[in-house]
Protein backbone atom coordinates (compact mmCIF):
# COMPACT_ATOMS: atom_id res chain seq x y z
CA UNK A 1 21.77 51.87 -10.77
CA UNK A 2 22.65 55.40 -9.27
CA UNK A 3 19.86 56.81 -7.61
CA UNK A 4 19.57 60.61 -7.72
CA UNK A 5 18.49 63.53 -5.32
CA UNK A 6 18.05 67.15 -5.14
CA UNK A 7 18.24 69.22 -2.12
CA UNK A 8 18.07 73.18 -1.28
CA UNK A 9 21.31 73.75 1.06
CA UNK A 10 20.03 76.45 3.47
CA UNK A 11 23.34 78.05 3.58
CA UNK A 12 24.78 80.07 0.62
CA UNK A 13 28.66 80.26 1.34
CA UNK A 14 29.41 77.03 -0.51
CA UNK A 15 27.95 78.48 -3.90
CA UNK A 16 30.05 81.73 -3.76
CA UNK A 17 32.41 81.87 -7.37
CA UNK A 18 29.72 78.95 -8.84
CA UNK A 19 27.66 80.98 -10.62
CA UNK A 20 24.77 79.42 -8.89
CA UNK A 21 26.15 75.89 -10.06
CA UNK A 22 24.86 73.10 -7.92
CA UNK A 23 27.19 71.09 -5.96
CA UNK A 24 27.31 67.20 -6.69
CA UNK A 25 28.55 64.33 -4.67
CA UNK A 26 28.44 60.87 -5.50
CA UNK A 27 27.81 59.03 -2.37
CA UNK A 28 28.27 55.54 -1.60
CA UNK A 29 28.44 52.60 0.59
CA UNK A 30 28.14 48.84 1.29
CA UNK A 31 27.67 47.43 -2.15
CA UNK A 32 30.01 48.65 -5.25
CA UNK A 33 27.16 49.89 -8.20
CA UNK A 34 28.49 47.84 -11.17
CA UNK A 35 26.94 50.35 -13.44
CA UNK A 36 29.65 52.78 -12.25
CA UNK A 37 32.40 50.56 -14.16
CA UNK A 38 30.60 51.79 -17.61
CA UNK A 39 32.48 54.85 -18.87
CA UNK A 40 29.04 55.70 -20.95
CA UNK A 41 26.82 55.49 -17.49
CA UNK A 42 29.94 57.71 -15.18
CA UNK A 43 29.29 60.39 -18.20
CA UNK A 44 25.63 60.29 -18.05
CA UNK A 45 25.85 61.48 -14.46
CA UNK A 46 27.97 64.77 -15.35
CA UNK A 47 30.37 66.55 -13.51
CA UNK A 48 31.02 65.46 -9.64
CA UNK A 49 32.23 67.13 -7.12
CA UNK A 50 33.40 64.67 -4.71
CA UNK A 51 33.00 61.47 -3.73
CA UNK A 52 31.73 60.31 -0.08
CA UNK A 53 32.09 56.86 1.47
CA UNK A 54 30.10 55.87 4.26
CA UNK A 55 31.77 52.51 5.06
CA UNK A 56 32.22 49.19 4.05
CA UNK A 57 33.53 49.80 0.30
CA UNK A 58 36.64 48.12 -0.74
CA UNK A 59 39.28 50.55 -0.78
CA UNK A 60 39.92 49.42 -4.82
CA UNK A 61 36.39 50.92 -5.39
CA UNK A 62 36.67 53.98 -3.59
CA UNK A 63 40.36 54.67 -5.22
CA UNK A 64 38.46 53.60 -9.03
CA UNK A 65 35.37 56.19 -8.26
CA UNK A 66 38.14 58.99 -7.25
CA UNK A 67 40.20 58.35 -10.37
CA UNK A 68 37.21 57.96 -12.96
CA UNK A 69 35.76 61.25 -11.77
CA UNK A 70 38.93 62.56 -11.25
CA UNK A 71 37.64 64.23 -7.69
CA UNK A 72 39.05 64.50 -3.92
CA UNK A 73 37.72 61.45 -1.44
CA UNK A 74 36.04 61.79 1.90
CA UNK A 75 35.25 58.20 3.76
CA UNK A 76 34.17 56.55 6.82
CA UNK A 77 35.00 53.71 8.01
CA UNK A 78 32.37 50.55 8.03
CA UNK A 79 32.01 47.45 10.54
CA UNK A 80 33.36 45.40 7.39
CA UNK A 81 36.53 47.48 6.76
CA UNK A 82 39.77 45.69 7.99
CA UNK A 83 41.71 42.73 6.77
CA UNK A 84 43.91 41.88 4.04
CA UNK A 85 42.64 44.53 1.36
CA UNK A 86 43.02 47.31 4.07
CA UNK A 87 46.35 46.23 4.70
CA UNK A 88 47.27 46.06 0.78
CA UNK A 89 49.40 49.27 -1.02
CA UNK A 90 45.59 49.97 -2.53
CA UNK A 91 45.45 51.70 0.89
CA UNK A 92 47.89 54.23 0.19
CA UNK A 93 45.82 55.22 -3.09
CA UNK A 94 42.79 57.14 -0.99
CA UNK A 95 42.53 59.43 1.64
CA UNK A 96 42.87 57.92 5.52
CA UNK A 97 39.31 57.32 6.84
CA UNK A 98 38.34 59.96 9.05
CA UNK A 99 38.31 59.89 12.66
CA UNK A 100 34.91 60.09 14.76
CA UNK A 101 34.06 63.48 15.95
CA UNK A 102 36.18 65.13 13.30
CA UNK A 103 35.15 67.73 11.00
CA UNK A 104 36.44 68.42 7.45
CA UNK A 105 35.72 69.94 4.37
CA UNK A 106 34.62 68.30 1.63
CA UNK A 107 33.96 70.19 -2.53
CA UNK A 108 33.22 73.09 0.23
CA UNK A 109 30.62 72.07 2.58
CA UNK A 110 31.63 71.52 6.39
CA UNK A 111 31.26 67.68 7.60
CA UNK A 112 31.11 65.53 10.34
CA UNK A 113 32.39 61.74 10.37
CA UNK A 114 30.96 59.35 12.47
CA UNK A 115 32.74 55.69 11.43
CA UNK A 116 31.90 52.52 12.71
CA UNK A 117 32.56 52.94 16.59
CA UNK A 118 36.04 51.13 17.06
CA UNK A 119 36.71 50.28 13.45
CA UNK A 120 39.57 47.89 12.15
CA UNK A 121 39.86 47.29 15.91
CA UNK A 122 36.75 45.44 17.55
CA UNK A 123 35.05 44.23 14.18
CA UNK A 124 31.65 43.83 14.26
CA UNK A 125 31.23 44.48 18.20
CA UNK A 126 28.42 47.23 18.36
CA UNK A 127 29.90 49.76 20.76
CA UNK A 128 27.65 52.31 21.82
CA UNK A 129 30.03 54.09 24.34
CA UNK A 130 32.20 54.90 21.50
CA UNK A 131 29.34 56.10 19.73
CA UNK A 132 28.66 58.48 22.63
CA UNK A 133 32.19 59.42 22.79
CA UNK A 134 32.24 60.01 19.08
CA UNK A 135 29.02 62.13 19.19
CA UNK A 136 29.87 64.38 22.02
CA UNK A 137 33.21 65.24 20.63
CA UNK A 138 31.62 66.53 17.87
CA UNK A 139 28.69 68.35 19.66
CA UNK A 140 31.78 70.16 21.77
CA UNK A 141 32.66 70.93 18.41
CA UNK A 142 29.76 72.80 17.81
CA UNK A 143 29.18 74.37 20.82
CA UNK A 144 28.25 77.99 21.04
CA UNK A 145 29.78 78.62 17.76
CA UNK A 146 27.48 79.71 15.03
CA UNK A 147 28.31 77.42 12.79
CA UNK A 148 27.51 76.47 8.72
CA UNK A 149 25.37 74.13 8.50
CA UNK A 150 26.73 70.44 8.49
CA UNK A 151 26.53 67.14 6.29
CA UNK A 152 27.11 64.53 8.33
CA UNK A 153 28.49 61.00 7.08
CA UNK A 154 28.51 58.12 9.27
CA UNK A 155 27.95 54.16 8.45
CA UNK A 156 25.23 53.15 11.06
CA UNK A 157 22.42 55.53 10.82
CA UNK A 158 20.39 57.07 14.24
CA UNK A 159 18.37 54.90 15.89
CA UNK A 160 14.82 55.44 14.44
CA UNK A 161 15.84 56.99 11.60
CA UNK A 162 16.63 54.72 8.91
CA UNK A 163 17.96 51.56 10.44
CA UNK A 164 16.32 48.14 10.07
CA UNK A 165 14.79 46.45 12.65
CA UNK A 166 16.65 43.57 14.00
CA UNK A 167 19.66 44.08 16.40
CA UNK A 168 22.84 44.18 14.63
CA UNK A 169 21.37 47.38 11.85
CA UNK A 170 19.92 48.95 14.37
CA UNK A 171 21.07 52.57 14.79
CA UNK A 172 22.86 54.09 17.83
CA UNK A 173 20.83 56.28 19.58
CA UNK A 174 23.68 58.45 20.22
CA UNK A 175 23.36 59.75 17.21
CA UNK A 176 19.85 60.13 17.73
CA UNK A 177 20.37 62.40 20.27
CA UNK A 178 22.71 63.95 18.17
CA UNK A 179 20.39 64.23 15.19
CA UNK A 180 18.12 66.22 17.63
CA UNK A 181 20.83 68.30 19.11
CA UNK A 182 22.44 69.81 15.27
CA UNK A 183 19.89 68.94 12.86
CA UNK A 184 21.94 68.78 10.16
CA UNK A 185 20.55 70.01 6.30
CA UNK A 186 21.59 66.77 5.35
CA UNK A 187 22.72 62.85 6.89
CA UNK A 188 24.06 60.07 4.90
CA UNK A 189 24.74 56.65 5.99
CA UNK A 190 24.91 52.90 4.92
CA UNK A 191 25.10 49.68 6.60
CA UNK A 192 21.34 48.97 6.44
CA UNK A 193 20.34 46.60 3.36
CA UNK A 194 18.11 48.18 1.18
CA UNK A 195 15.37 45.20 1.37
CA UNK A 196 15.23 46.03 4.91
CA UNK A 197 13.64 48.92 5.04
CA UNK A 198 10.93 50.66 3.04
CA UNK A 199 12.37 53.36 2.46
CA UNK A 200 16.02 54.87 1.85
CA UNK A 201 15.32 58.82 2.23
CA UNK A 202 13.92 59.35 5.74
CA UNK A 203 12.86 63.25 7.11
CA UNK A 204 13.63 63.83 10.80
CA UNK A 205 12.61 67.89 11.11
CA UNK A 206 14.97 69.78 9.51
CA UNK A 207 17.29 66.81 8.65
CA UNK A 208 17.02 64.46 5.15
CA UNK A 209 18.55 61.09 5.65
CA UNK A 210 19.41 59.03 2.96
CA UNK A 211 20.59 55.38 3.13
CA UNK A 212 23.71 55.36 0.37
CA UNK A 213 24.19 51.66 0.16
CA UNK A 214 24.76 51.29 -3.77
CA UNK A 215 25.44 55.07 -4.98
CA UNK A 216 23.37 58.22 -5.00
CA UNK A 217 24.18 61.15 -6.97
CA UNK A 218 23.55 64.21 -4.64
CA UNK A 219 23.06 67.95 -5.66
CA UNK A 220 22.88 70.61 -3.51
CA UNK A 221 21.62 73.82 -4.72
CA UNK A 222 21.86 77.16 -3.57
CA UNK A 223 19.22 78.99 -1.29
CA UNK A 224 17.21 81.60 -3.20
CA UNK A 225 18.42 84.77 -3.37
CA UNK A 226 22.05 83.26 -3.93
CA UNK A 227 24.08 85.65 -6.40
């Protein structure tokens, strides 16, 4: 079942020419939602704007979501993705994964991609000095440039900040640090089961974080004031 949230974005720039329409992602990760194969239950959500992957999704699912809603893609990359179905032509059907550090633009909105550190390459090695390297790129990024706000997508979540307790889901506390540097409006990430935790929308300051594992239907609205 897609689970649903609403969110002020603090910035108004994505809403100019919407008429004060909000903008909706369908966000994913880990585990495909089998209620998304129902045409009936893709209608009841309404229009989307785009779809974001935050790891470990076949790439057949993420290609279906992007063709039923008939939107643009923007995915990480997940501990789990490599092997024979990311070698397969279904590859060729979605967007390349994006690189750590980078920043795109997604139905608008700036974001940041922070992929499993070394994915398709070390497998499930935790590597935390990619992390670093991954979140210091992007805080260059940022760097005395006053910026638009950011939604960040990554597939491990910070440390302390909606990750699970035992060793493998916890988070990397580069991001942590990174989560205190930016304070994004908005984080989303996967990789942590949701019977792990008790809850999958954490607050950090400033920053929501919401654990995507399954599918969440996301709309932003604009700030007040927002012709």
């Amino acid at each position: 079942m897609t689970r649903r949230l609403r969110l002020v974005w603090p910035d108004p720039r994505p809403f100019r020419d919407r008429d004060r329409r909000p903008i909706r992602l369908l966000a994913a990760s880990d585990e495909p939602d089998p209620t998304l194969e129902v045409a009936a239950n893709r209608d009841a959500l309404g229009p989307i704007d785009a779809i974001v992957g935050c790891g470990d999704l076949e790439p057949y699912w993420l290609s279906f979501l992007g063709d039923a809603f008939c939107v643009p893609i923007g995915h990480v990359a997940g501990n789990h993705d490599r092997g024979a179905a990311w070698e397969a032509r279904s590859v060729e059907q979605i967007p390349r994964a994006l690189p750590g550090g980078s920043i795109t633009r997604l139905a608008g909105l700036p974001m940041a991609a922070l992929p499993w550190p070394g994915a398709g390459e070390h497998g499930n090695i935790r590597n935390e000095s990619l992390a670093w390297r991954h979140s210091l790129t992007l805080a260059r990024r940022r760097l005395g440039v006053r910026s638009e706000p950011l939604l960040v997508i990554s597939h491990v979540p910070p440390a302390g900040a909606g990750d699970a307790p035992d060793a493998y889901h916890e988070g990397f506390r580069a991001y942590r640090w990174l989560l205190d540097r930016l304070q994004p409006p908005l984080w989303l990430h996967g990789h942590v089961t949701t019977a792990s935790v008790p809850d999958l929308r954490v607050d950090v300051g400033r920053t929501t974080l919401v654990n995507v594992t399954g599918s969440v239907l996301i709309e932003l609205e604009p700030p007040a004031g927002t012709a």
